[in-house]
Protein backbone atom coordinates (compact mmCIF):
# COMPACT_ATOMS: atom_id res chain seq x y z
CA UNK A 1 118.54 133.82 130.09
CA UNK A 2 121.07 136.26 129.49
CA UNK A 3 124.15 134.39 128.38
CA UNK A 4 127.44 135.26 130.72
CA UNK A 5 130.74 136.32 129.90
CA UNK A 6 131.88 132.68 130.31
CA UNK A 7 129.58 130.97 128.20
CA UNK A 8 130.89 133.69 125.69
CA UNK A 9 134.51 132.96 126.13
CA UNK A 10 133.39 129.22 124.95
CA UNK A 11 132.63 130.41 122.01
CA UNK A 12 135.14 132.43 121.21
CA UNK A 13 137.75 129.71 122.45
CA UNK A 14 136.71 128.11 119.24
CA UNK A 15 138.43 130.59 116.51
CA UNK A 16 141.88 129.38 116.78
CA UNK A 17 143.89 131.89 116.50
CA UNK A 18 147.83 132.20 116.44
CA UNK A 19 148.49 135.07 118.88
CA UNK A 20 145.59 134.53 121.69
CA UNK A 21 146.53 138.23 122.66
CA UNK A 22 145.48 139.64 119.72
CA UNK A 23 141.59 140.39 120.76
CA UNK A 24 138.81 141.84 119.40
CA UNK A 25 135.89 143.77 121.10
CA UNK A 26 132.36 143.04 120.86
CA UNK A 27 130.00 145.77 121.62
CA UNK A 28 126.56 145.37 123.31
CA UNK A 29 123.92 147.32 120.41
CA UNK A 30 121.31 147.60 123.47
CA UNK A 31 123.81 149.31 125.67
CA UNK A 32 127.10 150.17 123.97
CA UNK A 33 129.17 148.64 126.39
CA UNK A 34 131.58 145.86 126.03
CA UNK A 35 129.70 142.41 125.66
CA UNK A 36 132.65 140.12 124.84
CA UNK A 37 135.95 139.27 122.65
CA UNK A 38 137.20 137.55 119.78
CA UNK A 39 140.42 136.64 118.68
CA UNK A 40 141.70 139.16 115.79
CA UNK A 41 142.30 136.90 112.77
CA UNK A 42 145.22 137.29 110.77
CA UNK A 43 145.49 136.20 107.26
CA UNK A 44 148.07 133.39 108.26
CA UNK A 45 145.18 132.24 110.50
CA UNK A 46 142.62 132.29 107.42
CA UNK A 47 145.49 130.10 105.80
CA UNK A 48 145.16 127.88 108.70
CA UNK A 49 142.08 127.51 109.19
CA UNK A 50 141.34 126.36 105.59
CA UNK A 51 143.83 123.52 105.94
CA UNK A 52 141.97 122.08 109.16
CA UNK A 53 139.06 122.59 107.08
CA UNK A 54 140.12 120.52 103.73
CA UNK A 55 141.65 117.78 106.10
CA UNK A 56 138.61 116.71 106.95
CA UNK A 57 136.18 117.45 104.24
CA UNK A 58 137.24 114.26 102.08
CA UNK A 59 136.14 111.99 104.36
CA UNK A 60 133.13 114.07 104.98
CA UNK A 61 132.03 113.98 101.33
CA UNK A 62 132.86 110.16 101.38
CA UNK A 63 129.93 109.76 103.94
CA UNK A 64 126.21 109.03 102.12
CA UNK A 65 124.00 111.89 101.58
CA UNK A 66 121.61 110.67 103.93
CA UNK A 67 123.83 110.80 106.47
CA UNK A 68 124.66 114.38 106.26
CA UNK A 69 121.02 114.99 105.39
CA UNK A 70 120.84 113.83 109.49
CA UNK A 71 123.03 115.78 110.29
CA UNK A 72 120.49 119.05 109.53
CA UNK A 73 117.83 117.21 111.12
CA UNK A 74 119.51 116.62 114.35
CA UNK A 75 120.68 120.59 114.15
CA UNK A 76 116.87 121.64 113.40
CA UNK A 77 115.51 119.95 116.37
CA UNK A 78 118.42 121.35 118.94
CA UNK A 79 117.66 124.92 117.05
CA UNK A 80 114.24 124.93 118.47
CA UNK A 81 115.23 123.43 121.75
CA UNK A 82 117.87 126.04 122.70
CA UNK A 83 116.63 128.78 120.83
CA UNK A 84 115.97 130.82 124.23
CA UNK A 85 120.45 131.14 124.23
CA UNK A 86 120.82 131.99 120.88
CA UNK A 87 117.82 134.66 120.85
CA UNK A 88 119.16 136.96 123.60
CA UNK A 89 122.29 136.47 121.66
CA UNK A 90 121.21 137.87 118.40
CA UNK A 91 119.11 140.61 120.33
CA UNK A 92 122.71 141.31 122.58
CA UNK A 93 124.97 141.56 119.67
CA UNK A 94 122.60 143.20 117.10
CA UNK A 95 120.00 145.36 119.31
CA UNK A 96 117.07 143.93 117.20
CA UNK A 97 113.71 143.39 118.89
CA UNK A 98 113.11 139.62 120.19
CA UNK A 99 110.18 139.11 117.08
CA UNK A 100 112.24 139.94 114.82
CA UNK A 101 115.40 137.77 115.91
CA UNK A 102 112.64 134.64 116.28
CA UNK A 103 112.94 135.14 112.65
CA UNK A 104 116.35 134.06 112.18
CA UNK A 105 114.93 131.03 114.28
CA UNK A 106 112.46 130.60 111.71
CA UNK A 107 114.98 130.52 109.04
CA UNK A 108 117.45 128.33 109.88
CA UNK A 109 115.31 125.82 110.61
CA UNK A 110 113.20 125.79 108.03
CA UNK A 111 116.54 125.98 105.47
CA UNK A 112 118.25 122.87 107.33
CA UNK A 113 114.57 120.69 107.08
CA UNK A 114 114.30 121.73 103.23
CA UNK A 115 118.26 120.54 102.73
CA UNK A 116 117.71 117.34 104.49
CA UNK A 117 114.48 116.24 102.88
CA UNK A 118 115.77 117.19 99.32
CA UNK A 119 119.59 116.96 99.24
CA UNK A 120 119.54 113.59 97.80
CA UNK A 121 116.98 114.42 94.90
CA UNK A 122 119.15 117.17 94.27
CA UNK A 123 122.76 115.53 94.25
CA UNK A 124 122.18 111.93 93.16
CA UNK A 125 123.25 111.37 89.97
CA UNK A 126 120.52 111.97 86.95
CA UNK A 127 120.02 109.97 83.91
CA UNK A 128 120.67 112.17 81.02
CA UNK A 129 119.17 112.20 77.59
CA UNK A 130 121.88 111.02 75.04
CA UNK A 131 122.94 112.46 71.43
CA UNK A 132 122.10 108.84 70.07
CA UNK A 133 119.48 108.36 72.36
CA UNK A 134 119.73 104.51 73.34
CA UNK A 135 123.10 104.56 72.13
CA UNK A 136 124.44 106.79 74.54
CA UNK A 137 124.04 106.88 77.84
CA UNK A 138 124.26 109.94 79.48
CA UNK A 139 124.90 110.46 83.35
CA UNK A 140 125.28 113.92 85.50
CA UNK A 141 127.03 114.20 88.88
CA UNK A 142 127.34 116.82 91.48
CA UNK A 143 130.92 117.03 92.97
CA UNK A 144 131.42 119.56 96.17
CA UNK A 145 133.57 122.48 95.19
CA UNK A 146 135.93 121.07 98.23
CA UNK A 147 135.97 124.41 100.55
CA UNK A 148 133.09 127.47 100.88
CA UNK A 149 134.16 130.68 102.17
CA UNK A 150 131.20 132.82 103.29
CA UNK A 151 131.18 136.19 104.42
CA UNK A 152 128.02 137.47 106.11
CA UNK A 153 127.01 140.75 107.18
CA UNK A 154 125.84 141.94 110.76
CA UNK A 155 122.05 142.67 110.09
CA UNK A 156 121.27 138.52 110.65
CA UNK A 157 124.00 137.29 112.70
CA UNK A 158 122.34 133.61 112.76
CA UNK A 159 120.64 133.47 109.50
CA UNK A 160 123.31 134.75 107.59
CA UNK A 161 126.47 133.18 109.83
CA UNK A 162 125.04 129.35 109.38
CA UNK A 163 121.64 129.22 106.74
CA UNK A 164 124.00 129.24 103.54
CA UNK A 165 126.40 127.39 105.01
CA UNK A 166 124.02 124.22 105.44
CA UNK A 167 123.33 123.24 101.85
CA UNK A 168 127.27 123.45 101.47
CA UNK A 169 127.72 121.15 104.17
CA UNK A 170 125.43 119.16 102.78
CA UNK A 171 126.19 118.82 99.52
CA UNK A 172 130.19 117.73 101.03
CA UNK A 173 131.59 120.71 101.18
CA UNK A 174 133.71 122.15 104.54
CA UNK A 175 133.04 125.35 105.31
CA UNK A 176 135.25 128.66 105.88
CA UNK A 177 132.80 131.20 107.80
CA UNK A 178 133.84 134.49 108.56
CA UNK A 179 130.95 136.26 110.56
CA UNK A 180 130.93 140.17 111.09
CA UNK A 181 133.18 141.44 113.44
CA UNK A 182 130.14 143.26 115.65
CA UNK A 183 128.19 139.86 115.86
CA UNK A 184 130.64 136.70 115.56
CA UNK A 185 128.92 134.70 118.77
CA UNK A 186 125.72 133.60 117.04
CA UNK A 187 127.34 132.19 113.66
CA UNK A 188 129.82 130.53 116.89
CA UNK A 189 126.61 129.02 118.67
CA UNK A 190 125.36 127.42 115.74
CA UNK A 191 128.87 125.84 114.60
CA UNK A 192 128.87 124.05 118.16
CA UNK A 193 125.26 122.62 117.75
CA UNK A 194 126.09 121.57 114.30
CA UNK A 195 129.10 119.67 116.30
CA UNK A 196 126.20 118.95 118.66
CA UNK A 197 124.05 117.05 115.72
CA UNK A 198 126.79 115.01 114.26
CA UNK A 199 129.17 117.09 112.13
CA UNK A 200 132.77 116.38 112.62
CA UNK A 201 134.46 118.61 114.50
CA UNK A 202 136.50 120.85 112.10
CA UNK A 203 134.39 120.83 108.84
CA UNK A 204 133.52 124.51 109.25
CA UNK A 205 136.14 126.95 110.76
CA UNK A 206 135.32 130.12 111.95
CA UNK A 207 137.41 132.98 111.70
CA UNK A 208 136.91 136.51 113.14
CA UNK A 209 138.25 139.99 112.21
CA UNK A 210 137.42 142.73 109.67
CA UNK A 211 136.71 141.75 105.87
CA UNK A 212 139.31 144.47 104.90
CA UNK A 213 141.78 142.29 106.50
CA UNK A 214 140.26 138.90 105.98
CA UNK A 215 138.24 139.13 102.96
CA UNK A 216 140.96 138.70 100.52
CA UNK A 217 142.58 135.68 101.74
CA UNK A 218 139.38 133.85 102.30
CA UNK A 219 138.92 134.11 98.83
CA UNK A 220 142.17 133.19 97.83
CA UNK A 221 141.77 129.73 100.15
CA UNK A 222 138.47 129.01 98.84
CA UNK A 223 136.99 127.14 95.84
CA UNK A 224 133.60 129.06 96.08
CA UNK A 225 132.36 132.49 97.90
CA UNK A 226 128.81 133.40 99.42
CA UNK A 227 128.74 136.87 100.08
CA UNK A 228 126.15 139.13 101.91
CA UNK A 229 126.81 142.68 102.23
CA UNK A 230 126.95 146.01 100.24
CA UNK A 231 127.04 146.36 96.37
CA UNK A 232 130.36 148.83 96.80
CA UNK A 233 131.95 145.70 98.83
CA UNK A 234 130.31 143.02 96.20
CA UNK A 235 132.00 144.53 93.40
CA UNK A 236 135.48 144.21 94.72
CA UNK A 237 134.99 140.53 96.01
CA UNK A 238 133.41 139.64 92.65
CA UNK A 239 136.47 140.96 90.98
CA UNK A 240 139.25 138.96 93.33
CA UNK A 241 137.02 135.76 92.68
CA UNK A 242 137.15 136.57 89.03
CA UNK A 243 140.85 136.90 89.17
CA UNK A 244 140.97 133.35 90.95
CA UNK A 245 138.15 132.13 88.22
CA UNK A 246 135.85 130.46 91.49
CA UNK A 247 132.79 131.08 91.18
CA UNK A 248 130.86 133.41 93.64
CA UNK A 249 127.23 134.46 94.97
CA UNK A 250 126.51 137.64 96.39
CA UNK A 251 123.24 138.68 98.06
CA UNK A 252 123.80 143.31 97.78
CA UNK A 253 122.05 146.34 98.78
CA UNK A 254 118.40 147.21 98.06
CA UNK A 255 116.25 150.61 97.85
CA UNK A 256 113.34 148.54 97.75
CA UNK A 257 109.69 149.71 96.91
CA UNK A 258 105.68 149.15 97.82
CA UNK A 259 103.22 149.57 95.36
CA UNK A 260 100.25 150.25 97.10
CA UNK A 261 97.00 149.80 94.21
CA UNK A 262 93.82 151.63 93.75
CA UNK A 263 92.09 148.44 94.85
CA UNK A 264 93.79 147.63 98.12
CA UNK A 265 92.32 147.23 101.71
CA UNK A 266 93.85 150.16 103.39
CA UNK A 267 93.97 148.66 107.08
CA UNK A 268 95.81 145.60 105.44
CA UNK A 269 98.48 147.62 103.25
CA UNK A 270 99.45 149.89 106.65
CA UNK A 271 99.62 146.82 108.83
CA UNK A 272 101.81 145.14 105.49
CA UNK A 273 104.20 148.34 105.62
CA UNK A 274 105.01 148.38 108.99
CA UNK A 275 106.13 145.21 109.05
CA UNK A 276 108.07 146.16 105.74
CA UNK A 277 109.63 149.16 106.38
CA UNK A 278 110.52 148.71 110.33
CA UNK A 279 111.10 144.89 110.87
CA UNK A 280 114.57 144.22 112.14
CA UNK A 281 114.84 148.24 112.58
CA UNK A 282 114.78 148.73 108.33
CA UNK A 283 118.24 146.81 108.99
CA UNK A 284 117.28 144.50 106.55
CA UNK A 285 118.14 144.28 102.50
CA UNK A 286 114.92 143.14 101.67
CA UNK A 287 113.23 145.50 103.84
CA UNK A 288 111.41 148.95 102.17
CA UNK A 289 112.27 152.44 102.06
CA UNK A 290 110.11 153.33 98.99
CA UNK A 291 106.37 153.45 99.21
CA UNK A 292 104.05 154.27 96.00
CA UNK A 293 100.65 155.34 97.29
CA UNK A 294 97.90 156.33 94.21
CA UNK A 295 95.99 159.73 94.93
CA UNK A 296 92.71 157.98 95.88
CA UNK A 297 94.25 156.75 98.94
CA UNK A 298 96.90 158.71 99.95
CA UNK A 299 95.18 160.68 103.07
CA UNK A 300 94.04 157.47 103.78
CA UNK A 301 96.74 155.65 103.81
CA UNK A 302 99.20 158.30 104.70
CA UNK A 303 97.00 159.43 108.35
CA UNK A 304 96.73 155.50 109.52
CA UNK A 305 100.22 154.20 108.67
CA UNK A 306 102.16 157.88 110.87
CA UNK A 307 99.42 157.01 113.47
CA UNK A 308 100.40 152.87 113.32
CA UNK A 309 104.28 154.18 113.07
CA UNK A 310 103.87 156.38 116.27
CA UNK A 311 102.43 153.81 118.36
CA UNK A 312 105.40 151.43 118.12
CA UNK A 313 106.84 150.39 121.43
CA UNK A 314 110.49 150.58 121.30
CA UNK A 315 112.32 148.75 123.48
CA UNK A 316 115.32 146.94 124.88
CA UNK A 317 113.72 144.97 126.82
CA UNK A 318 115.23 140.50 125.70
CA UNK A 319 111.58 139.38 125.61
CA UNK A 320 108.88 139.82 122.76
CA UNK A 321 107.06 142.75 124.63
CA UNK A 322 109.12 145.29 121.71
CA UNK A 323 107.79 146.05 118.25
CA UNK A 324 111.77 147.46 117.74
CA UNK A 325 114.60 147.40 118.80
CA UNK A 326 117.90 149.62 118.58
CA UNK A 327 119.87 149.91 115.29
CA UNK A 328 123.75 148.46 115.32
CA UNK A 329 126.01 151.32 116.47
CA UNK A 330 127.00 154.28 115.97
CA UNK A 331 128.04 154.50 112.29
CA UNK A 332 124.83 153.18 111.57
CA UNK A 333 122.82 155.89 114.08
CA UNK A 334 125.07 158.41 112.10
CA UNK A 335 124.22 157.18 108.57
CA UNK A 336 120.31 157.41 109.39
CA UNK A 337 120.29 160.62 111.29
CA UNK A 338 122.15 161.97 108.15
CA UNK A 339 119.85 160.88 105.94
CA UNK A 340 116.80 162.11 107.53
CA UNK A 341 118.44 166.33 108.18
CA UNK A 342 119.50 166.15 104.65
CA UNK A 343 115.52 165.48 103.77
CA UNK A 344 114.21 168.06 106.08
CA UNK A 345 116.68 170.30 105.15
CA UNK A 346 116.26 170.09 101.17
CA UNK A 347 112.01 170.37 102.23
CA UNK A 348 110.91 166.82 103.16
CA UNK A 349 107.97 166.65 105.43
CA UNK A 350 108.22 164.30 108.53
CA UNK A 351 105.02 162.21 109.41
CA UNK A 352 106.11 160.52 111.73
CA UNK A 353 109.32 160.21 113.67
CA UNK A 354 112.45 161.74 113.12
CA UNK A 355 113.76 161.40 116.56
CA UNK A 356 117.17 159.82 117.94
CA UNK A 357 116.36 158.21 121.40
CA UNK A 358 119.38 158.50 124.07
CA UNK A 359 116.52 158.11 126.86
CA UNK A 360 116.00 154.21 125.83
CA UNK A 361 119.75 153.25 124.49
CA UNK A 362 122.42 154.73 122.47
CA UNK A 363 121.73 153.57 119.28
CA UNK A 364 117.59 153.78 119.29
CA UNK A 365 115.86 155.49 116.38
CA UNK A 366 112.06 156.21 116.13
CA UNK A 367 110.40 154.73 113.32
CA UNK A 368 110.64 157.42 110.60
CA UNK A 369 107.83 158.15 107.69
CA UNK A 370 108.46 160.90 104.83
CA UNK A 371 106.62 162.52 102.28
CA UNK A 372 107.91 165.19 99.48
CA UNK A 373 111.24 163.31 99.11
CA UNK A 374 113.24 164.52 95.62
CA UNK A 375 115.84 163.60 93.92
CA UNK A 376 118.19 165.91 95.43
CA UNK A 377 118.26 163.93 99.06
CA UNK A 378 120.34 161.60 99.97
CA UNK A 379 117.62 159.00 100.68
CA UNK A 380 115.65 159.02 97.53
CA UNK A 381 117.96 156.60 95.72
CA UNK A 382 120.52 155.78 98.11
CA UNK A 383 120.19 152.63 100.33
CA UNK A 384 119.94 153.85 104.26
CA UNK A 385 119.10 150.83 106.08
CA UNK A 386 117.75 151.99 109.13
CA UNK A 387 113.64 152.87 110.26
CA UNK A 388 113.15 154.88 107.43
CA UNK A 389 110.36 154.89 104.46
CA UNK A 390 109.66 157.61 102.13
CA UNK A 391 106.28 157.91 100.77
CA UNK A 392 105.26 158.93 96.97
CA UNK A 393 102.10 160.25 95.71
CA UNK A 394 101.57 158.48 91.69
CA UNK A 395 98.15 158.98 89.70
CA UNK A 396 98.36 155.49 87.94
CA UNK A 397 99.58 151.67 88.29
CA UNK A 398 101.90 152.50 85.35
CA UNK A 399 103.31 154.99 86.62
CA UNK A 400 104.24 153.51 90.41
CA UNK A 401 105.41 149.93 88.60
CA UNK A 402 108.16 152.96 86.16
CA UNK A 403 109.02 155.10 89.39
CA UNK A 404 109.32 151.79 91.55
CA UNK A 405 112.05 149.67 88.63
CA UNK A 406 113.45 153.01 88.38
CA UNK A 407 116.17 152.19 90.32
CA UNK A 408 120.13 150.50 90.11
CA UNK A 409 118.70 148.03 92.31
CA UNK A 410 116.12 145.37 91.95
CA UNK A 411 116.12 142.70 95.34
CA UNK A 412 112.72 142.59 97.07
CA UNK A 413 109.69 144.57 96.24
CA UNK A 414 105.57 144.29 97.69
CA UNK A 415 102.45 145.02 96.23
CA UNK A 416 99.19 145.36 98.00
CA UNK A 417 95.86 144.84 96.25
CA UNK A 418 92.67 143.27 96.53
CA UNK A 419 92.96 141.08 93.30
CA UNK A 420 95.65 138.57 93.46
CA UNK A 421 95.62 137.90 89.66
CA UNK A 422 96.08 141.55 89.34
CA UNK A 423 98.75 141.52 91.71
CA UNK A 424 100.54 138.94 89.75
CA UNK A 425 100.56 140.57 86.59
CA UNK A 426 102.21 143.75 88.61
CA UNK A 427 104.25 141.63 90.06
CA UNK A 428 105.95 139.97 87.11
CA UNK A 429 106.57 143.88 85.63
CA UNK A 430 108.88 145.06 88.49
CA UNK A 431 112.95 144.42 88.51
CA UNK A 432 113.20 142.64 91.61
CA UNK A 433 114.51 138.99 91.98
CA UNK A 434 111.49 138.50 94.53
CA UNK A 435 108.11 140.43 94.72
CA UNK A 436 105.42 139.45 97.46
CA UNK A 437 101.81 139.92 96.76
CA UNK A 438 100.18 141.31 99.78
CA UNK A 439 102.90 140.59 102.02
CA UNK A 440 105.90 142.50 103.03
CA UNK A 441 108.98 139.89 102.47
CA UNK A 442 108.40 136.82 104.56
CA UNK A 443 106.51 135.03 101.57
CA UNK A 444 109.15 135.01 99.45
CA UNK A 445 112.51 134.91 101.47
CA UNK A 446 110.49 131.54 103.84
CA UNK A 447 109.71 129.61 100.61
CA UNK A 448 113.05 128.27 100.69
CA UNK A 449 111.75 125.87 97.37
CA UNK A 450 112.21 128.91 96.10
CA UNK A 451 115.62 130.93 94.27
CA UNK A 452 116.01 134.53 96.47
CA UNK A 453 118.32 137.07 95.10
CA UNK A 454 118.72 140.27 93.37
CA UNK A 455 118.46 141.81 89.90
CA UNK A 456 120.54 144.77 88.53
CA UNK A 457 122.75 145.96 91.38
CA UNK A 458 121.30 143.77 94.15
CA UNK A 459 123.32 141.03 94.06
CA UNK A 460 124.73 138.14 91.43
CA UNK A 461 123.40 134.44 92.10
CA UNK A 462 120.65 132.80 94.52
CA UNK A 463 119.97 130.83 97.60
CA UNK A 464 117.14 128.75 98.35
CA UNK A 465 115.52 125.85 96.00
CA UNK A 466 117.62 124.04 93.91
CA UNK A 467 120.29 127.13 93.17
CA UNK A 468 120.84 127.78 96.57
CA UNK A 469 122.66 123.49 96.98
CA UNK A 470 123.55 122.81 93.25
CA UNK A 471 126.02 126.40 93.25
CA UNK A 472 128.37 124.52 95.78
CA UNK A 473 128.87 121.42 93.41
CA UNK A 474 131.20 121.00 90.35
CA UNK A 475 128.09 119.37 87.69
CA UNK A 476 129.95 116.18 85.79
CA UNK A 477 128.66 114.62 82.73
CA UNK A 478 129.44 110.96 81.81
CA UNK A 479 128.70 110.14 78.30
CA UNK A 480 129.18 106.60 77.73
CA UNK A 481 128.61 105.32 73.66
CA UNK A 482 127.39 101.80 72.64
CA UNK A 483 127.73 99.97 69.24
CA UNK A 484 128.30 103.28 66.70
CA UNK A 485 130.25 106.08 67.49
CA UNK A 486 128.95 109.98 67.39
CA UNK A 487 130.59 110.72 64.36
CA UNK A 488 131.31 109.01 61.05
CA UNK A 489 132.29 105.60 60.85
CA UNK A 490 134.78 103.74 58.95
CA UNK A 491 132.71 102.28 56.56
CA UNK A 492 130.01 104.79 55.36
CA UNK A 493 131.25 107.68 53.30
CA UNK A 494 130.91 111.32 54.76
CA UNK A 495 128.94 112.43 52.23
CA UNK A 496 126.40 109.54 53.03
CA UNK A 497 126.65 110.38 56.61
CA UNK A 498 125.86 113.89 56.11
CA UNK A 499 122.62 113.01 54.59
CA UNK A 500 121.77 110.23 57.03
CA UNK A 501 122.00 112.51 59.90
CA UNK A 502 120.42 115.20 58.13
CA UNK A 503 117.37 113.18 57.62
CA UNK A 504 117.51 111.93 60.96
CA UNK A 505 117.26 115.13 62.69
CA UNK A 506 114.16 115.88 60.81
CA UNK A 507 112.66 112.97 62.26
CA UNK A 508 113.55 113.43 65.38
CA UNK A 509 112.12 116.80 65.17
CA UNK A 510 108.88 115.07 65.24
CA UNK A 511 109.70 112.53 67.71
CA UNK A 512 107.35 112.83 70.95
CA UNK A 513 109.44 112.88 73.86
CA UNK A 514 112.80 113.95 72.30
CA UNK A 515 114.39 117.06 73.74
């Protein structure tokens, strides 16, 4: 079903807005016409919004954790059973091909049933081990920070619009969202069937406009920031939290590589790099636009993944017949074309590709494969998100893991080989915060048990596992002391006590079980 410019205004009748004239447009990424509007935030609104949002967040927190926990159930199972609005949504707002928006299905769900089923193990209080052992008792508590302000990109619209928001909520947090300005109605769907499942009405406020307008005063309203987006834009946000001292976690850019080994099943790695290079049209910062292919297989490798690239379907079709879909708009078209005439001009070779295409929608790009790309172009080092992979001949293992870490950033890289172990030891050589082993990214970003982020320029922070719900609490520790106190007491000279304690610690050096 194709949602209608009604069901639209619904959600956009839920960003409360002072001046209901002041409107934004949404633009269609399969067409390039209008799809909808949004009220245009102003930072008084922002201001607003964050008050509705604390208001109710006390009593929120109040509730028991397993009570929120059902909360993310209740959302999971509604997820899956209205999933059919949500994907023509995504596919509408962002132009991405219907597989790869199941994804963000994928993703949420699997992030709110991980949150329920461990929220409590995570946030009940822990005993603690104490400096006198039995004598103190030692207790830690997770607080919520009181208010989250995320800002997320356009490249995810549902994923990144609700998945870090649910381990805030959970934890007792309200939530301050601000979704991209090209694709606010998906993070808006999946605030109403949070409402849906249980969550007060209120507890997350949306508000929609551009982060150079709204960016600074969600941070100044918050008490913690998630941000998704580009390193250039993560640098100033980190420094505007840093003047408010709340803490912040940023997911950044990525020029991400694929180490293809001597060793590896050719068929495999191709099928592996299409998926890793074109998913979500390369709009994706954990997707690949570095390959590393050793001389013993590069013909090989090089003839079946331009043939495998040239028999994509492209598509706009909101069904899963598509292996990709269009890029964003415009800028983005513009930024990718770019990048691929600077290449050919400077003496890249295209393989495959290369090739705007008006005929199937205005923003449609053919998958895009390059060999003999230097230093000189534009996309050897710099981060084009779009359906484009340059290829690199190395003569050694070495020398791919130097080329591949030679780089300012370090999020998501993939290594293809027939040993696992040997894999693993690559692996744990490369700069990246996560590195899949014959896989392209899924592996890593769906084991949500898991901490996913960036090293080096990618990004400050994780999500996922245990960082991704204990980041949006304020830790406590209780120390409580029984019988003698920590330091000296009254009746046993300093001296004495120096030497008592001294032989003490030796002991308890020895001690099994003492940390």
């Amino acid at each position: 079903m194709t949602a209608t410019m009604t069901q639209l205004d619904a959600l956009a009748a839920r960003v409360e807005a002072a001046d209901p004239h002041a409107r934004m447009e949404v633009t269609n990424a399969m067409t390039g016409r209008p799809l909808g509007t949004v009220p245009r935030c102003t930072a008084a609104d922002v201001a607003t919004a964050a008050q509705r949002a604390r208001a109710v967040q006390a009593a929120w927190a109040a509730r028991p954790i397993r009570d929120r926990a059902n909360v993310l159930r209740r959302f999971h199972d509604l997820v899956l059973k209205r999933q059919d609005e949500v994907l023509d949504l995504i596919q509408l707002e962002n132009g991405k091909a219907r597989r790869h928006a199941f994804e963000e299905i994928l993703d949420v769900c699997l992030t709110a049933r991980y949150y329920a089923n461990t929220a409590a193990g995570y946030l009940g209080p822990k005993r603690r081990q104490g400096v006198q052992l039995a004598l103190t008792k030692v207790t830690e508590l997770h607080h919520p920070k009181g208010l989250v302000g995320i800002i997320s990109p356009w490249n995810y619209p549902l994923t990144l619009g609700i998945s870090d928001a649910l381990p805030a909520l959970v934890a007792g947090n309200a939530v301050l969202a601000k979704p991209d300005q090209q694709t606010p109605f998906s993070a808006l769907w999946a605030v109403t069937l949070l409402e849906a499942a249980g969550m007060p009405p209120g507890l997350v406020q949306v508000v929609t406009g551009s982060g150079s307008e709204l960016g600074t005063p969600i941070i100044d309203h918050s008490d913690y920031l998630m941000f998704t987006g580009s390193t250039a834009v993560g640098r100033i946000v980190a420094g505007q939290a840093g003047e408010r001292l709340i803490d912040c976690s940023m997911e950044l850019g990525g020029k991400n590589a694929l180490l293809v080994l001597d060793d590896a099943n050719v068929t495999k790695a191709v099928t592996g790099a299409i998926r890793a290079a074109f998913s979500n049209t390369g709009q994706l910062c954990i997707s690949v636009e570095r390959i590393y292919v050793p001389v013993t297989l590069w013909d090989d490798f090089t003839t079946r993944f331009a043939a495998a690239a040239k028999a994509m379907k492209l598509s706009a079709a909101l069904d899963y017949s598509a292996d990709m879909g269009s890029l964003i708009s415009e800028k983005q078209l513009k930024t990718v074309t770019g990048h691929v005439e600077d290449a050919v001009a400077k003496g890249a070779t295209v393989l495959a590709g290369g090739r705007a295409r008006p005929d199937l929608g205005p923003y449609f790009y053919e998958p895009t494969i390059l060999s003999g790309v230097s230093d000189d172009m534009t996309a050897f080092a710099e981060e084009t998100f779009g359906p484009v992979v340059s290829l690199y001949r190395v003569d050694s293992e070495e020398e791919a893991i130097e080329r591949a870490n030679d780089s300012a950033y370090g999020l998501n890289f993939s290594v293809w080989t027939a040993d696992p172990k040997r894999g693993r030891r690559v692996a744990a050589r490369l700069q990246a915060g996560t590195v899949n082993v014959n896989e392209a990214y899924a592996a890593a970003w769906a084991s949500v048990d898991a901490p996913m982020g960036g090293m080096k320029a990618s990004g400050l922070g994780r999500r996922h596992g245990e960082h991704g719900i204990l980041k949006y609490t304020e830790p406590q520790t209780i120390a409580t002391e029984r019988l003698l106190p920590v330091g000296a007491p009254t009746w046993l000279e300093p001296g004495r006590y120096a030497r008592v304690m001294t032989t003490g610690l030796r002991a308890l050096k020895r001690l099994p079980g003492v940390k």
